[in-house]
Protein backbone atom coordinates (compact mmCIF):
# COMPACT_ATOMS: atom_id res chain seq x y z
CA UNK A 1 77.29 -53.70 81.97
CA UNK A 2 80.59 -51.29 82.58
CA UNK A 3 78.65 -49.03 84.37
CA UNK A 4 82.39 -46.64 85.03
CA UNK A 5 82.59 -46.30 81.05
CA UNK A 6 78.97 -45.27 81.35
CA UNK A 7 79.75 -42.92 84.19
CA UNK A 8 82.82 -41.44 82.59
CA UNK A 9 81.12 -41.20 79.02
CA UNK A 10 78.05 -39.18 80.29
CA UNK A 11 79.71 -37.18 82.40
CA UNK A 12 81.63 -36.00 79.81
CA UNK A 13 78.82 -35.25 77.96
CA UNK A 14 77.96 -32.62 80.05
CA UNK A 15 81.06 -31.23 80.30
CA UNK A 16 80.88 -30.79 76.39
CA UNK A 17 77.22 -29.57 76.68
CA UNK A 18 78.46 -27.05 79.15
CA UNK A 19 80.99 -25.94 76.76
CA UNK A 20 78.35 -25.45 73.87
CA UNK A 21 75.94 -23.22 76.22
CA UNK A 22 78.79 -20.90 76.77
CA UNK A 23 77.89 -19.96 72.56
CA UNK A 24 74.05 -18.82 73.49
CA UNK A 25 75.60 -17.18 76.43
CA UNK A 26 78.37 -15.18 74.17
CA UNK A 27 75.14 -14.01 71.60
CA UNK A 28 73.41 -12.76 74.96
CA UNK A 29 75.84 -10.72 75.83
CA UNK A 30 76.61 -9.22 72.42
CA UNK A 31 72.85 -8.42 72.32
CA UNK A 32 72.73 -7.11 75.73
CA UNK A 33 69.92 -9.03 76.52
CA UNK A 34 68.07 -8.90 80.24
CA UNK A 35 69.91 -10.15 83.16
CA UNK A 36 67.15 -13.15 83.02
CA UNK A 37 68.96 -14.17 79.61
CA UNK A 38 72.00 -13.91 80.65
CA UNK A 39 71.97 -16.26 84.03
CA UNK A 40 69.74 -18.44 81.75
CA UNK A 41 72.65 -19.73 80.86
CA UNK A 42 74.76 -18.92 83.24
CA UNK A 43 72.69 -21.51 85.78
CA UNK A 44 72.90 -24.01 83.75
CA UNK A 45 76.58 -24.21 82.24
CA UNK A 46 77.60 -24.24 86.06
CA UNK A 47 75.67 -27.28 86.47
CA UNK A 48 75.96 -29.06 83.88
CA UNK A 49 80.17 -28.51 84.47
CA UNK A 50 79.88 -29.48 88.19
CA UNK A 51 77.88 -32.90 87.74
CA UNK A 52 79.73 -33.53 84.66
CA UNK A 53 82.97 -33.51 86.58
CA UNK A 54 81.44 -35.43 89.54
CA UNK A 55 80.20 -38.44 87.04
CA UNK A 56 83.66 -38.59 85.46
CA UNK A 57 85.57 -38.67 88.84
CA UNK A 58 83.10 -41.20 89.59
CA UNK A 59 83.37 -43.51 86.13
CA UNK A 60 86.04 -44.83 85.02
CA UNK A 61 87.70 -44.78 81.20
CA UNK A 62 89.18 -47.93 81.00
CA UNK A 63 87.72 -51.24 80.38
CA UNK A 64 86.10 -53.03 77.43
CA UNK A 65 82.14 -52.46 76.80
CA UNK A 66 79.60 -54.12 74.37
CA UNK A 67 77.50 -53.11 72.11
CA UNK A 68 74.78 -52.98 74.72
CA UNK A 69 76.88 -50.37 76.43
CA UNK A 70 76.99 -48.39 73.36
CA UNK A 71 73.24 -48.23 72.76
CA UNK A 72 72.69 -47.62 76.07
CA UNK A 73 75.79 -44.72 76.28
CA UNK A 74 73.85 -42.98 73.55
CA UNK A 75 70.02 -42.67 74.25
CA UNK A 76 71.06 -41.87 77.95
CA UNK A 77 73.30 -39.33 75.93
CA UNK A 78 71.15 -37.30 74.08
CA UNK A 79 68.14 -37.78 76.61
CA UNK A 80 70.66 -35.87 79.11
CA UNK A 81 71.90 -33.50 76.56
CA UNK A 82 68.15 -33.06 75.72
CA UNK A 83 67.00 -32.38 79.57
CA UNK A 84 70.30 -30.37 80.87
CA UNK A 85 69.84 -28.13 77.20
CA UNK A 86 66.29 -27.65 78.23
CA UNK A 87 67.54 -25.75 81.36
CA UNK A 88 67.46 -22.21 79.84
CA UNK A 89 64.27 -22.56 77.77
CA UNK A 90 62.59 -23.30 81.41
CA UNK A 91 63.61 -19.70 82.36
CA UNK A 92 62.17 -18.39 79.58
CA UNK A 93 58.34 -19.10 80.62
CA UNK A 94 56.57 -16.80 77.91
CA UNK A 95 56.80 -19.64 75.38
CA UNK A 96 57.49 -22.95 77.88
CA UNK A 97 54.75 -22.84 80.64
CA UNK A 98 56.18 -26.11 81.86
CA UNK A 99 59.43 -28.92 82.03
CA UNK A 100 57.46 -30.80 79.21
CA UNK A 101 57.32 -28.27 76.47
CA UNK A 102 61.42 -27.04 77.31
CA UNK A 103 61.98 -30.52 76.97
CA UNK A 104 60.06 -31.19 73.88
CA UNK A 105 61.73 -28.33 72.13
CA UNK A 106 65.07 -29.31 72.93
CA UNK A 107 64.21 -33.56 71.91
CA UNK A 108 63.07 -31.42 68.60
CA UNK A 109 66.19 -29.70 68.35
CA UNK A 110 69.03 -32.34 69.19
CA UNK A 111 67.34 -34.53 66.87
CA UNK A 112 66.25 -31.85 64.08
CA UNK A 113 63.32 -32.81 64.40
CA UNK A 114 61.58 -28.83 64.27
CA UNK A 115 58.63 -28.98 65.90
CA UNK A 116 57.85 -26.68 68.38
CA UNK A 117 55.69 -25.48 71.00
CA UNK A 118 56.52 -21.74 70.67
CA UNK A 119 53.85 -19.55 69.70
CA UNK A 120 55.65 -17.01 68.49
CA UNK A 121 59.28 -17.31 67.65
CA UNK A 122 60.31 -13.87 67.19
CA UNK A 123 59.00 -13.00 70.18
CA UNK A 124 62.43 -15.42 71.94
CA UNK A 125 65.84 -13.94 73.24
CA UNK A 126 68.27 -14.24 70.46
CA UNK A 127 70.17 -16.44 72.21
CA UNK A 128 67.75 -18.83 73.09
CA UNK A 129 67.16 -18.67 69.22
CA UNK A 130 70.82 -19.62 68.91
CA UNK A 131 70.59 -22.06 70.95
CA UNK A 132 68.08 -24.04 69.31
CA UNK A 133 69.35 -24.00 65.99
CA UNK A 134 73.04 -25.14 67.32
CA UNK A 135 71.04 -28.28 68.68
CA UNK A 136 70.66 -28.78 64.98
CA UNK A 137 73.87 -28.84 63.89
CA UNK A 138 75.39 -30.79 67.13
CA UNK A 139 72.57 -33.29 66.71
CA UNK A 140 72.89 -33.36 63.01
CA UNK A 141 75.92 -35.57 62.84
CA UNK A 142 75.47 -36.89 66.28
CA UNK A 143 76.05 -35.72 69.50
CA UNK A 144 78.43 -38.80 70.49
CA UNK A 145 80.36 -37.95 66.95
CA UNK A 146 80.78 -34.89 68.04
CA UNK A 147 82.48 -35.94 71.11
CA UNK A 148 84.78 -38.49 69.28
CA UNK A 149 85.82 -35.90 66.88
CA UNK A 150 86.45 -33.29 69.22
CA UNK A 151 88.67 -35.64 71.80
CA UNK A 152 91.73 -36.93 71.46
CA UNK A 153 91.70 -39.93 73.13
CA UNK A 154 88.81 -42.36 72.59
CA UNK A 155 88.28 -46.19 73.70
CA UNK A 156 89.44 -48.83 71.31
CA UNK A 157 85.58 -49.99 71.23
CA UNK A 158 84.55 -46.53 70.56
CA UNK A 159 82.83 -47.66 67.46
CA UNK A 160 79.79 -49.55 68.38
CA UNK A 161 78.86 -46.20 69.99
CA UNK A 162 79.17 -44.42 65.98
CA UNK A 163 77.94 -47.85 65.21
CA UNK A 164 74.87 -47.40 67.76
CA UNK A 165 74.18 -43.71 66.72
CA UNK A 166 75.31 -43.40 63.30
CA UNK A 167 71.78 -43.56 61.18
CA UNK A 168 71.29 -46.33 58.45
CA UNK A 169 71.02 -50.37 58.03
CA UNK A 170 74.91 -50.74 57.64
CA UNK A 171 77.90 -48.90 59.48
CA UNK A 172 81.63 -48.54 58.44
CA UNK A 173 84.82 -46.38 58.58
CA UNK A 174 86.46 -44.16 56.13
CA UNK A 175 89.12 -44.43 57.65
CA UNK A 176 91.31 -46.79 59.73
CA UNK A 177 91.05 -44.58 62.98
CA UNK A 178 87.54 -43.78 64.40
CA UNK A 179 88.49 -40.29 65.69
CA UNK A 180 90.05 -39.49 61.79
CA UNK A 181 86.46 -40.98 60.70
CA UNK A 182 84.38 -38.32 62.85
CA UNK A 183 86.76 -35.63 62.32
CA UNK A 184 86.57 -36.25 58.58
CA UNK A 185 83.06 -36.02 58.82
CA UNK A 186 82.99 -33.07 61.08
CA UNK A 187 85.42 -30.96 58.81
CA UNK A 188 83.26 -31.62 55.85
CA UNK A 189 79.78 -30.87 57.52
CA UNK A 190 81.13 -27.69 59.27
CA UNK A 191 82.71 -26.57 55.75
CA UNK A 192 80.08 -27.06 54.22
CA UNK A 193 78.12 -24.85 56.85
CA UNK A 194 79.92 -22.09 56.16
CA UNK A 195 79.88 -22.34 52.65
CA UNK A 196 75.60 -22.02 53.33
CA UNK A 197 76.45 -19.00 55.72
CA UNK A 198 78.50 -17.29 52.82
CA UNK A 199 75.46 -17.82 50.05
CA UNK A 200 72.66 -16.70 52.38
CA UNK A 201 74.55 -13.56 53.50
CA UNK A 202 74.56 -12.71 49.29
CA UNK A 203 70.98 -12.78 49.48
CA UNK A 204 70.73 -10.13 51.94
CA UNK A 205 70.12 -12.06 55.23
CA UNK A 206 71.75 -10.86 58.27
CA UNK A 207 74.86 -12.05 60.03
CA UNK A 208 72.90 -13.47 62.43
CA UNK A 209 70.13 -14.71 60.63
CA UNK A 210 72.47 -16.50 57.81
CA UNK A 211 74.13 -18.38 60.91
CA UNK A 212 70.68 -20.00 62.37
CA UNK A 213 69.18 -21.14 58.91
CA UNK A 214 72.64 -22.51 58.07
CA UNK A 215 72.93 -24.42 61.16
CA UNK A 216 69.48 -25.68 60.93
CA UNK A 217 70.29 -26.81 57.43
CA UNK A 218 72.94 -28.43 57.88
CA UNK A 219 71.03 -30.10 61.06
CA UNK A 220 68.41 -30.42 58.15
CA UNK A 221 66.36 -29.51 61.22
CA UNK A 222 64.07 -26.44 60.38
CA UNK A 223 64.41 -23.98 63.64
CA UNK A 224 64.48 -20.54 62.44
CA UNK A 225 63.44 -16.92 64.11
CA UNK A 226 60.49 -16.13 61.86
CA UNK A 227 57.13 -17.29 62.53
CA UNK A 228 56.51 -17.32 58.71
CA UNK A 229 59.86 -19.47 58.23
CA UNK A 230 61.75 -18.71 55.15
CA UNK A 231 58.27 -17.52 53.54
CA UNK A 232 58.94 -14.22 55.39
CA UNK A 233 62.12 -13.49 53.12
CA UNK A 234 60.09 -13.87 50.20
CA UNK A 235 63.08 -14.60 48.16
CA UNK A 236 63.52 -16.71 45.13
CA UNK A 237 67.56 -16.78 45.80
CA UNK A 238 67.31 -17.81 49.56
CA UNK A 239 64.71 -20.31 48.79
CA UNK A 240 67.05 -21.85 45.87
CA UNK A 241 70.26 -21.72 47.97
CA UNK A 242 68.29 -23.54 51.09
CA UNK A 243 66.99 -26.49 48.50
CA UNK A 244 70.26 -27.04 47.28
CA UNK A 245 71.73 -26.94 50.55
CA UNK A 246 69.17 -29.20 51.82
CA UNK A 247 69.23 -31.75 49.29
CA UNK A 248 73.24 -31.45 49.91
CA UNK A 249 73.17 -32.10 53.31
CA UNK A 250 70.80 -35.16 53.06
CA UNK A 251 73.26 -36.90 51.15
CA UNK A 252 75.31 -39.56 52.46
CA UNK A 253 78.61 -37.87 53.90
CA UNK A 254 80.92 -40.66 52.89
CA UNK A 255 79.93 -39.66 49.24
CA UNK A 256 81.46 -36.37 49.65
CA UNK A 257 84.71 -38.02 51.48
CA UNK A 258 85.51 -40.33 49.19
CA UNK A 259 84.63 -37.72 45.88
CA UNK A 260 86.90 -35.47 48.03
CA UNK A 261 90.01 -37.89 49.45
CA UNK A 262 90.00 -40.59 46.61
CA UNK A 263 88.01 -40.13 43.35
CA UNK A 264 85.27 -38.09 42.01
CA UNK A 265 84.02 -41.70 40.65
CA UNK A 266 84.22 -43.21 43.61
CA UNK A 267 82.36 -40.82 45.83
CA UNK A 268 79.32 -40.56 43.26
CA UNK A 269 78.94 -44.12 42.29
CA UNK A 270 76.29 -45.15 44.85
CA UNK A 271 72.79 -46.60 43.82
CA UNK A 272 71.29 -44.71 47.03
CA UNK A 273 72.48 -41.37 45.83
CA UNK A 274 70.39 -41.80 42.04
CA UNK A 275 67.52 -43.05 43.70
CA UNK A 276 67.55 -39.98 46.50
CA UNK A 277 68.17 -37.80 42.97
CA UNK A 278 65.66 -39.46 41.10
CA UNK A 279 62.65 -39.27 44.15
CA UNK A 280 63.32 -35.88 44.40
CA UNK A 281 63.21 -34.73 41.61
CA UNK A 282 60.35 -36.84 40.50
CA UNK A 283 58.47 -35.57 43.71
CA UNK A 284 59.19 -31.72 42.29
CA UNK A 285 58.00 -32.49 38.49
CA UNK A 286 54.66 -34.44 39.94
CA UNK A 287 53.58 -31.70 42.67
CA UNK A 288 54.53 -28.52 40.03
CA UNK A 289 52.07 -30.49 37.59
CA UNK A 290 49.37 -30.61 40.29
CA UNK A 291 49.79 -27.13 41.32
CA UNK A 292 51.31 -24.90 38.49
CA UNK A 293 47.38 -24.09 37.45
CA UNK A 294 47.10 -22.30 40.89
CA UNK A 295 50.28 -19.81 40.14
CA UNK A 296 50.39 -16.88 37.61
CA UNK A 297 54.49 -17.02 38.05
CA UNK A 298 54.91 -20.98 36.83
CA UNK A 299 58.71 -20.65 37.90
CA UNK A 300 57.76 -19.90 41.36
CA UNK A 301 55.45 -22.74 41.18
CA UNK A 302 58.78 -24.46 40.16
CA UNK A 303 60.71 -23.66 43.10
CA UNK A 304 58.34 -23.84 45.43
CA UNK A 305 57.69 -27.11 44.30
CA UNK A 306 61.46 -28.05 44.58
CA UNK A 307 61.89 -26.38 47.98
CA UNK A 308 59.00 -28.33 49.91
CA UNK A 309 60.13 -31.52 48.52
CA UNK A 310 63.86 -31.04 49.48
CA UNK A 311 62.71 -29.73 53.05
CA UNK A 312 60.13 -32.74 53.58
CA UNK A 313 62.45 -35.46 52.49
CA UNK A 314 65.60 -34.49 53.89
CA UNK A 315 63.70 -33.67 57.17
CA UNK A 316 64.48 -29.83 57.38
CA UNK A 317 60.98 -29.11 57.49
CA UNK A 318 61.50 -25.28 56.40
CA UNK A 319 58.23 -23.84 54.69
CA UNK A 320 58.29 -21.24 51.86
CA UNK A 321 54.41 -21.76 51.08
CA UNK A 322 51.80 -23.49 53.07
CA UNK A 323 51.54 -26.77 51.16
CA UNK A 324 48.62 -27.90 53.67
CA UNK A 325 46.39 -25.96 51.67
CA UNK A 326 47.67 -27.74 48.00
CA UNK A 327 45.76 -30.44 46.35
CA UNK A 328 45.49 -33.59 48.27
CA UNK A 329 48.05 -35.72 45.65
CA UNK A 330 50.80 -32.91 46.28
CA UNK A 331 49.96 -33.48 49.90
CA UNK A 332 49.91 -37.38 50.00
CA UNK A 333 53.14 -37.21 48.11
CA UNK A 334 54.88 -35.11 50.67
CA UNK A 335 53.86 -37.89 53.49
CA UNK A 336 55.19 -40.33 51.32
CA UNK A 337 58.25 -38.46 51.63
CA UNK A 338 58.24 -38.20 55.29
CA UNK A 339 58.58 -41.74 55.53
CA UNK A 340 61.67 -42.33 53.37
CA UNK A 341 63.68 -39.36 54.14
CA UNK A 342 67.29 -39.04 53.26
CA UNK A 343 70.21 -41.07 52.38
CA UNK A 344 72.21 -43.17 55.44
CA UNK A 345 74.79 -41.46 57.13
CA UNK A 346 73.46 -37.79 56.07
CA UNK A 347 71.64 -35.89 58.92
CA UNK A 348 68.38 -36.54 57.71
CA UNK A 349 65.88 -38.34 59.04
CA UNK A 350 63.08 -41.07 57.95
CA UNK A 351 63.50 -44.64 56.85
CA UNK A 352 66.63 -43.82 54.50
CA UNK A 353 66.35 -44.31 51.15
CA UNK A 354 69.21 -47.15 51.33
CA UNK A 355 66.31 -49.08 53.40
CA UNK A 356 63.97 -48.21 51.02
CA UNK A 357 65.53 -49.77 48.64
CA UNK A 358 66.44 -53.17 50.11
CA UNK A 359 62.76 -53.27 51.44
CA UNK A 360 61.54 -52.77 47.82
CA UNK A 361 64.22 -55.17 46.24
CA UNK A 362 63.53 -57.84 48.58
CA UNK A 363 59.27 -57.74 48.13
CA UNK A 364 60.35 -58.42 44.46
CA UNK A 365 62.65 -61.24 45.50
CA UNK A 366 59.93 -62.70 47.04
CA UNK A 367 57.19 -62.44 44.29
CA UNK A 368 59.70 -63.97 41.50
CA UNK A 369 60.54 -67.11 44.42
CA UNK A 370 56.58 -67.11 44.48
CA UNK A 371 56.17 -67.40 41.39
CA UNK A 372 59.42 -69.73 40.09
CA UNK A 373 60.27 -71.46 43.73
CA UNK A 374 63.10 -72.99 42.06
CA UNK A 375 64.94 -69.93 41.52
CA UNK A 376 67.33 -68.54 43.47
CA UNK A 377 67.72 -64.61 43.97
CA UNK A 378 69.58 -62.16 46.02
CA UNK A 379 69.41 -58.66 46.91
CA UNK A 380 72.22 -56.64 45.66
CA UNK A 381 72.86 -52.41 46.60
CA UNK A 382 75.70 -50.60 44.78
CA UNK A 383 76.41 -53.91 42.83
CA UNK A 384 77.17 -55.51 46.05
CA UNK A 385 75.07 -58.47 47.69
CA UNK A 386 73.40 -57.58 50.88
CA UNK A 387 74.36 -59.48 52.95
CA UNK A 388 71.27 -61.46 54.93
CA UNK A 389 71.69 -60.61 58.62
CA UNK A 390 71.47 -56.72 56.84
CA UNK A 391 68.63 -57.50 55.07
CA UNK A 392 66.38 -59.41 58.31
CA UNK A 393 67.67 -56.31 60.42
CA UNK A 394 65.91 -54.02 57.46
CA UNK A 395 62.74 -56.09 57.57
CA UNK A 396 62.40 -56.18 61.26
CA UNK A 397 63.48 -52.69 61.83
CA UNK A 398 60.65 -51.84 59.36
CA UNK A 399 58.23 -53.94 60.76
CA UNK A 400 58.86 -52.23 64.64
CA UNK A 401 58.88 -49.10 62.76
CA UNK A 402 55.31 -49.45 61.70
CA UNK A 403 53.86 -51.22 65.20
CA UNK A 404 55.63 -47.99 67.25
CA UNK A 405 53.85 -45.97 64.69
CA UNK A 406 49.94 -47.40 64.79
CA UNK A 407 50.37 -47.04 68.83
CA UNK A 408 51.74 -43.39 68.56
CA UNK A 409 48.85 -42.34 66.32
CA UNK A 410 46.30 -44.64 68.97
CA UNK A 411 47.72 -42.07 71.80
CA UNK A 412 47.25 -38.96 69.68
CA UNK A 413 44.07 -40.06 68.58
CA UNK A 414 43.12 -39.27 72.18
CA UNK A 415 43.66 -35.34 71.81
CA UNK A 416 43.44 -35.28 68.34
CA UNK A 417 40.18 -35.99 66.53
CA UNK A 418 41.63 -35.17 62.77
CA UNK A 419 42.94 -38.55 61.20
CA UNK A 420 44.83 -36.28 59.19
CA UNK A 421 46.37 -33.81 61.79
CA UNK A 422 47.11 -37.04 63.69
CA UNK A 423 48.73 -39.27 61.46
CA UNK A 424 51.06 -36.44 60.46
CA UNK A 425 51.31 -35.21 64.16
CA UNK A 426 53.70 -39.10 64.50
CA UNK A 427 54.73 -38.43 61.02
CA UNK A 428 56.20 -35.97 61.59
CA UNK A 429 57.63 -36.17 64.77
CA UNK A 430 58.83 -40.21 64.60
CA UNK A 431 60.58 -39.04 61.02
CA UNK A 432 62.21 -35.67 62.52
CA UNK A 433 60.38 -33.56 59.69
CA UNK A 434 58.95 -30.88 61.59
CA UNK A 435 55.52 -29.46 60.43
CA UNK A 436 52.89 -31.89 59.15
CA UNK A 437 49.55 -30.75 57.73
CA UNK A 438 46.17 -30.00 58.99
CA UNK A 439 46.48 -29.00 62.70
CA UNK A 440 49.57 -29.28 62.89
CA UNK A 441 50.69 -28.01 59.87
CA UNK A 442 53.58 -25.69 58.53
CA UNK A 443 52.86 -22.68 60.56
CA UNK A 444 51.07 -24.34 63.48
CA UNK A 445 52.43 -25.62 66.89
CA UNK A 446 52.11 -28.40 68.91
CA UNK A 447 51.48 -26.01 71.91
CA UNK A 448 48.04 -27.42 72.61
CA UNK A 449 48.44 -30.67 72.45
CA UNK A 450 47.44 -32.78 75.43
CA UNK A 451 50.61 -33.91 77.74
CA UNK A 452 50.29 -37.55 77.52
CA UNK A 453 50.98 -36.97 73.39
CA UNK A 454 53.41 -34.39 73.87
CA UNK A 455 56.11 -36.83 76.06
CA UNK A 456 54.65 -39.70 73.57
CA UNK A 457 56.17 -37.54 70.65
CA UNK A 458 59.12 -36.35 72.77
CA UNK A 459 59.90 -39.97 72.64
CA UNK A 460 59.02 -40.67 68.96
CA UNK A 461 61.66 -37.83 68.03
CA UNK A 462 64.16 -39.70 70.26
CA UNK A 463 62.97 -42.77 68.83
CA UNK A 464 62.81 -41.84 64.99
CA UNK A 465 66.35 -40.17 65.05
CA UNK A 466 68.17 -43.05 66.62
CA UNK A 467 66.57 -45.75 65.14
CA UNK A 468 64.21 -47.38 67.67
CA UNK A 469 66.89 -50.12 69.54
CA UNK A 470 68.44 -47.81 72.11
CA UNK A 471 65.05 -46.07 73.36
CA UNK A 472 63.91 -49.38 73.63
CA UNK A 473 66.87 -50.35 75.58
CA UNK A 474 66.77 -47.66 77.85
CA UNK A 475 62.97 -48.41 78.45
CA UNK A 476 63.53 -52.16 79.27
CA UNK A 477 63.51 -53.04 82.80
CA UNK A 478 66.16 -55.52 82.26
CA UNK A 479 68.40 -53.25 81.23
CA UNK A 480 68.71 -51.43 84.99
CA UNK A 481 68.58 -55.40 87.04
CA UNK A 482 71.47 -55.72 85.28
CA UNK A 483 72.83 -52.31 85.69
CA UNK A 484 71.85 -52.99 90.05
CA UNK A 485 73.76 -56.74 89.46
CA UNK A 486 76.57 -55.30 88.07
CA UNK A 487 76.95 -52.55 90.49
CA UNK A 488 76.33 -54.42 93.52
CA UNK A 489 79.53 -56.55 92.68
């Protein structure tokens, strides 16, 4: 391994991380908030700074690296980001009693995942509040696309890192210089922030308010400053503009670059995108049939409908109405949706629905060969043939997927006696949803859950939102011999 690029790259990291504390820090001061607050994040941006500067004085930027490099580069990445962000939540000991639970909330917020351990919410400094929803939106895209989009300079194998972090089965540029490709991407997401921002702020949310549902939107994490979530707003706008936004933002970002840079026709002509349309809005019709007999308002029954599918499938995990207590087919329908989650390369989490669909295509594949072994069939998404190294990486991904998951639930089990509570406890965690249902449910916490589950679901949310292979790198012991080999060259 080129343990100087690794060096260099992380220690830039925190130099960047640094940078994005000094935000919280800003809000502290505009609220005048204790002295505690304020050093906080004072502390902590001085640290992260000084050992950031030490690693890259001690890496070195040149140099080719592999695609082992890259995997590793990013979970070491946003488990740093994740540990150094947790810094200021430890100094705020009303809501995280120990190192676990700040760094459970910060795994939840870098990879918009939503759960919490808080108690209370409103009851945090407003710029800790700040600071977990802008984990959202940094992790939303990617923490290591941030960093390519924000620098200049980047290696000229700088892509199996986007490669390595970028969600989804498949990974390519839109354009013919990575940097242009994450700052494209960037632009868009960030515009289309703002554009959230603007349409909250009409329906009578604060400043301040408007800026951390936006930013966990766009994150499609869920982190907000109410302990009722958007429920406490009881608004029929807000909750419209936040499913739209949702849904938006768990679409596929090169469909809004290419509708944008080349042709409308271009951009919207993907077979993911109508099956992502179609799911959701099937999901809406089926639960507002289940439930409208429990409403007097059927439109509200309607929205609310609408909103809790968006928020499940694209991740967000925001709750208007506590759908724990619907009918159990509204509730098995939202776990379905858990597990399939948004489109590839949108900040959503889950399986993808691109995967979905190539996992579905190829089961039928295999019943036709079963049936007529003569014939010879292929698996085909947006007209194109999938390729079959794509569509072995799909089946095994799925099948590691769904081993990680039985053990996960076999360690909750231990705390948890609720098959329900538990199964949704990794559901909800390993897919970055946020809330599940029963104990854990859409205004519950994870809070008193035993501390071998909690660090088995801080890594599930690490896990779940980059895709398995670079947790498990970073866990193999083969990875550091050869990290001690190389170094002792």
């Amino acid at each position: 391994m080129n343990t100087g690029i690794i060096k260099y790259t992380l220690g830039k990291l925190l130099v960047i991380l640094a940078g994005l504390m000094c935000l919280p820090l800003i809000v502290s001061l505009i609220y005048r908030e204790n002295m505690i607050d304020v050093l906080s994040f004072s502390l902590p941006i001085l640290i992260s700074f000084g050992l950031g500067k030490y690693l890259q004085k001690k890496g070195d930027s040149s140099g080719d690296f592999y695609l082992k490099e890259a995997m590793f580069i990013v979970a070491a990445g946003w488990i740093i980001f994740s540990l150094f962000g947790s810094l200021p939540l430890l100094m705020t000991p009303e809501e995280y009693n120990t190192p676990i639970d700040a760094i459970f909330e910060m795994v939840s917020g870098f990879t918009t995942t939503g759960a919490t351990v808080a108690r209370s919410v409103e009851s945090l400094p407003n710029s800790i509040i700040f600071w977990r929803s802008l984990s959202h939106l940094v992790g939303g895209m990617g923490i290591l696309v941030f960093t390519l989009a924000i620098l200049p300079k980047t290696n000229r194998n700088s892509s199996l890192i986007m490669q390595a972090e970028v969600p989804g089965p498949t990974f390519g540029k839109i354009t013919s210089k990575l940097s242009d490709t994450a700052r494209a991407l960037y632009i868009i997401y960030l515009i289309m922030t703002l554009v959230t921002v603007v349409f909250l702020l009409f329906g009578g949310m604060s400043l301040f308010d408007s800026l951390i549902h936006a930013m966990s939107t766009a994150g499609t994490g869920g982190f907000g400053n109410r302990d009722l979530s958007i429920g406490y707003y009881n608004s029929r706008y807000i909750e419209i503009v936040l499913s739209i936004a949702m849904f938006a933002f768990g679409v596929n970002f090169n469909v809004y670059y290419y509708s944008i840079f080349r042709t409308l026709r271009e951009g919207t002509d993907s077979e993911e995108l109508r099956v992502y349309l179609g799911i959701t809005i099937g999901a809406s019709l089926l639960i507002f049939l289940n439930i409208f007999s429990s409403y007097a308002d059927k439109s509200y029954a309607l929205s609310n409908s609408f909103f809790a599918v968006t928020s499940v499938m694209t991740t967000t995990g925001f709750v208007s109405a506590d759908f724990g207590t619907w009918p159990l087919f509204s509730r098995l329908i939202l776990i379905f949706l858990m597990f399939i989650g948004g489109c590839a390369g949108s900040t959503a989490g889950g399986l993808k629905v691109s995967r979905v669909i190539i996992l579905v295509k190829r089961g039928i594949n295999q019943v036709r060969q079963s049936l007529h072994p003569r014939r010879i069939t292929m698996t085909r998404l947006d007209k194109k043939r999938v390729d079959e190294e794509t569509e072995t990486s799909v089946g095994k991904y799925f099948a590691l997927f769904i081993l990680i998951f039985v053990v996960l639930i076999l360690i909750v089990a231990l705390d948890v006696n609720d098959f329900q509570s538990a199964f949704t406890a990794v559901a909800t965690t390993f897919n970055n949803v946020g809330p599940g249902i029963g104990e854990f449910g859409p205004l519950g916490s994870f809070a008193e859950i035993g501390l071998l589950s909690k660090i088995s679901l801080t890594i599930a949310m690490l896990m779940g939102r980059l895709e398995i292979f670079p947790i498990l790198l970073m866990l193999s012991p083969y990875t550091y011999r050869d990290l001690r080999s190389k170094s002792n060259k």
